[in-house]
Protein backbone atom coordinates (compact mmCIF):
# COMPACT_ATOMS: atom_id res chain seq x y z
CA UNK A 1 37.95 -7.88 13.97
CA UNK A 2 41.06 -6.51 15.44
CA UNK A 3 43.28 -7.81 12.75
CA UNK A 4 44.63 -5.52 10.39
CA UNK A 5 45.56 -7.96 7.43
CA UNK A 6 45.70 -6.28 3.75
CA UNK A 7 42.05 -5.74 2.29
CA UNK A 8 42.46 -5.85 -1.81
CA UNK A 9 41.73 -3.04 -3.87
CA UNK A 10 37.72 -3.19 -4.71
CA UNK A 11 36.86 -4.42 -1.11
CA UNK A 12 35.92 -3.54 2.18
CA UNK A 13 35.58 -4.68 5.33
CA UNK A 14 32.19 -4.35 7.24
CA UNK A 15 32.51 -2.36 10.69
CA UNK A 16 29.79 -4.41 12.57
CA UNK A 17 30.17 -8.26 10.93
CA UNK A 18 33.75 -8.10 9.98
CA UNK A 19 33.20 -9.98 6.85
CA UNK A 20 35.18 -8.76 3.82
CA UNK A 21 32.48 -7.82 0.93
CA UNK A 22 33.15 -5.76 -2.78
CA UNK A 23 32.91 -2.20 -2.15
CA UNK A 24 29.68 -1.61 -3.75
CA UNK A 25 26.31 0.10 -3.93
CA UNK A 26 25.60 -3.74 -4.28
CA UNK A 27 27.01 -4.51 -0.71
CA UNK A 28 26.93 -1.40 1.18
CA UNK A 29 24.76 1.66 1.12
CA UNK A 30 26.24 4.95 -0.49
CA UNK A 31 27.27 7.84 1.64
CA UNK A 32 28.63 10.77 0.56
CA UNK A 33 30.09 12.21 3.63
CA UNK A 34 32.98 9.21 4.01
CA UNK A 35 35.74 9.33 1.39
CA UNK A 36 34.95 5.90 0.03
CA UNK A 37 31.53 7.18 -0.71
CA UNK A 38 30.02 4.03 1.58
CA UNK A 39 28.67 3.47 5.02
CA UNK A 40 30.82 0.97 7.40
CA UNK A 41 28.69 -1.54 7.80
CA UNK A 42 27.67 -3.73 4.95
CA UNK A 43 23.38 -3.56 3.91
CA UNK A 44 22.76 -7.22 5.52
CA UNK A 45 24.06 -6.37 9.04
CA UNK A 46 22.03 -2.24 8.52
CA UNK A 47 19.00 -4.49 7.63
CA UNK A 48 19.23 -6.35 10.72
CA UNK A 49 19.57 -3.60 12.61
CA UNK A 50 16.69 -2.08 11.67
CA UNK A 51 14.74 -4.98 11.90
CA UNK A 52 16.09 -5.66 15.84
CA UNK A 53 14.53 -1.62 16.08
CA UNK A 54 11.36 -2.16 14.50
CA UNK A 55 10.72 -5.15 16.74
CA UNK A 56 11.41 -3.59 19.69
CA UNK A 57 9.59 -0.47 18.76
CA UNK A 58 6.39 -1.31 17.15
CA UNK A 59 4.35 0.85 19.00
CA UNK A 60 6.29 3.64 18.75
CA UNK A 61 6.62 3.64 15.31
CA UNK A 62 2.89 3.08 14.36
CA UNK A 63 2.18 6.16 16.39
CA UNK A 64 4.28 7.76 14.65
CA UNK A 65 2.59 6.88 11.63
CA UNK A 66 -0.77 7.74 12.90
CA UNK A 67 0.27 10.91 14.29
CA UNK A 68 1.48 11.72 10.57
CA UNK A 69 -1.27 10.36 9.00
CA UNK A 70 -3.40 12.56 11.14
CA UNK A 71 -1.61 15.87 10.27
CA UNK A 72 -0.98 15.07 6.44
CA UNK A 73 -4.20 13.70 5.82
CA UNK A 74 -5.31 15.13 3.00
CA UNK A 75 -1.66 15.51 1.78
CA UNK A 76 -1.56 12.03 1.47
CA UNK A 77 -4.93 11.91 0.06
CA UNK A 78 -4.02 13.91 -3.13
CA UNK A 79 -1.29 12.41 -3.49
CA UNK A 80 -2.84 8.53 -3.76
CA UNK A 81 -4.97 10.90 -6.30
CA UNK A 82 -2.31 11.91 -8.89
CA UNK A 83 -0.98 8.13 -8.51
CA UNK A 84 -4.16 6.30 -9.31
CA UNK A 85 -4.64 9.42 -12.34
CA UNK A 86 -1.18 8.39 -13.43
CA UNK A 87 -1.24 5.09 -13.48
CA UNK A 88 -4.82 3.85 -14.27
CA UNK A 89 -3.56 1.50 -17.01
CA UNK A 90 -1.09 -0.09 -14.56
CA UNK A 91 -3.76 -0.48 -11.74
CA UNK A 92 -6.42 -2.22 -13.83
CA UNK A 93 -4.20 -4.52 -15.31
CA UNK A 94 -3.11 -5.37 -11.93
CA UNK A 95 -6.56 -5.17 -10.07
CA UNK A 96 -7.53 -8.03 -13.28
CA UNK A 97 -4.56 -9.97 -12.41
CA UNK A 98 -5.60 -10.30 -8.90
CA UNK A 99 -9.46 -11.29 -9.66
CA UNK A 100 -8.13 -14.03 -12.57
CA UNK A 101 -6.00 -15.47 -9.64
CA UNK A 102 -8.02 -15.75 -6.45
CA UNK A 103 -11.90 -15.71 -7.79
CA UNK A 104 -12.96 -17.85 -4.49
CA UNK A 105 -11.30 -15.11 -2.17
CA UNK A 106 -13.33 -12.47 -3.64
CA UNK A 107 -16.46 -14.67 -3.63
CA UNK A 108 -16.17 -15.16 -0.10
CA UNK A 109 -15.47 -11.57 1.02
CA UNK A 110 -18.14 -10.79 -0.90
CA UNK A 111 -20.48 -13.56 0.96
CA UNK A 112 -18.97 -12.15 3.93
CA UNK A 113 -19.40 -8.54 3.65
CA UNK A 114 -23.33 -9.17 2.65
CA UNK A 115 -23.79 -11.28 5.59
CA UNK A 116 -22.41 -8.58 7.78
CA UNK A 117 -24.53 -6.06 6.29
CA UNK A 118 -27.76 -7.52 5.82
CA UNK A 119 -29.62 -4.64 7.32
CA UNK A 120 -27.68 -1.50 4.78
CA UNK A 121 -28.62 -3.88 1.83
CA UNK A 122 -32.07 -3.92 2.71
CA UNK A 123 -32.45 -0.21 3.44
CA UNK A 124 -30.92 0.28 -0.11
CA UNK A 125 -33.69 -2.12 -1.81
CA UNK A 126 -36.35 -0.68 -0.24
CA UNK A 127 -36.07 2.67 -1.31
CA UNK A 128 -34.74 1.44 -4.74
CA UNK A 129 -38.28 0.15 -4.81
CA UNK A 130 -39.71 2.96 -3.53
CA UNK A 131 -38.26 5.31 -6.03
CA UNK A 132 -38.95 2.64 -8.92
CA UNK A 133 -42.93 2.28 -7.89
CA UNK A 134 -42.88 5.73 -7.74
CA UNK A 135 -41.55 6.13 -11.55
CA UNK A 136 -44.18 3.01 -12.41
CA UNK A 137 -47.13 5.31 -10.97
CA UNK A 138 -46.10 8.15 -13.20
CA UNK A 139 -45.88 6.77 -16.28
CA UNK A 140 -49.05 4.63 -16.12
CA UNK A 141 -50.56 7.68 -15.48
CA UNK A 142 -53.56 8.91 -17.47
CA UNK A 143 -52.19 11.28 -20.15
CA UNK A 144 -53.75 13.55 -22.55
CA UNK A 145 -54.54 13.21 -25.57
CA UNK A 146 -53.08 15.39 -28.36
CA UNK A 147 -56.40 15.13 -30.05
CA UNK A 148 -58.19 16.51 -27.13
C-alpha cells in the first residue's frame, strides 16, 4: 500500500485492503465530514470489521440489547403497534405465504406445542364444559307459559 501510483478520476483507493474500487455509495459508505464525501475504507473490508467485532463481542452486545430492551420496553412495544396497524395488508399476505410454503412445519409445532401443554388444554376444556352444561341447564329449564 505504500505506492503512490496515479488513481483515475472516479476511483479510490481503500485505506485498509488497498484495492482500487469506483468511488461510490456503491463501494464505499458516504461521509460527509471527508471532502470526497466517502469513508477510507471500502464497505467489504467495514463489513468485515464489524463482523471480526460482533464475534468477539457477542455477549456484550446482547446485553446491550437486553439492557435496552428493558428500559424501552414499551417504546418498542408501540412501536411494533403502529407497524403491524400500518402494514396489515403486507403482513397477511406474507404470514399466507409462509403457511402455503411449509404446512408440515406448522403441523408439527402445532403437535408439539399440544404435547407440551397437555395439562393448559385440559383446564381450558373443562371449564368450556362447565360453562356450556351450565348454559344447557338453563335453557332446558321449565319456563312459563304466556298463557298462564
Amino acid at each position: 500500500m505504500a505506492e503512490t501510483k496515479e488513481i483515475a478520476e472516479g476511483m479510490k483507493r481503500c485505506s485498509q485492503c488497498g484495492e482500487v474500487k469506483p468511488a461510490t455509495a456503491a463501494y464505499f459508505d458516504k461521509k460527509k465530514s471527508v471532502q470526497s464525501g466517502l469513508t477510507a475504507q471500502c464497505k467489504s473490508c467495514i463489513s468485515e470489521r464489524n463482523k471480526k467485532y460482533n464475534e468477539a463481542n457477542k455477549e456484550k452486545i446482547a446485553e446491550a440489547g437486553r439492557k435496552y430492551y428493558a428500559a424501552n420496553r414499551e417504546k418498542i412495544a408501540e412501536a411494533g403497534r403502529k407497524y403491524r396497524e400500518a402494514n396489515r395488508a403486507k403482513i397477511a399476505e406474507k404470514d399466507k405465504k409462509y403457511r402455503e410454503a411449509n404446512p408440515e412445519k406448522i403441523r408439527e409445532r402445532k403437535k408439539e406445542w399440544h404435547a407440551a401443554n397437555r395439562e393448559k388444554i385440559a383446564e381450558k376444556r373443562k371449564k368450556w364444559y362447565e360453562a356450556a352444561a351450565a348454559r344447557v341447564r338453563a335453557w332446558l329449564r321449565p319456563r312459563k307459559s304466556p298463557r298462564g
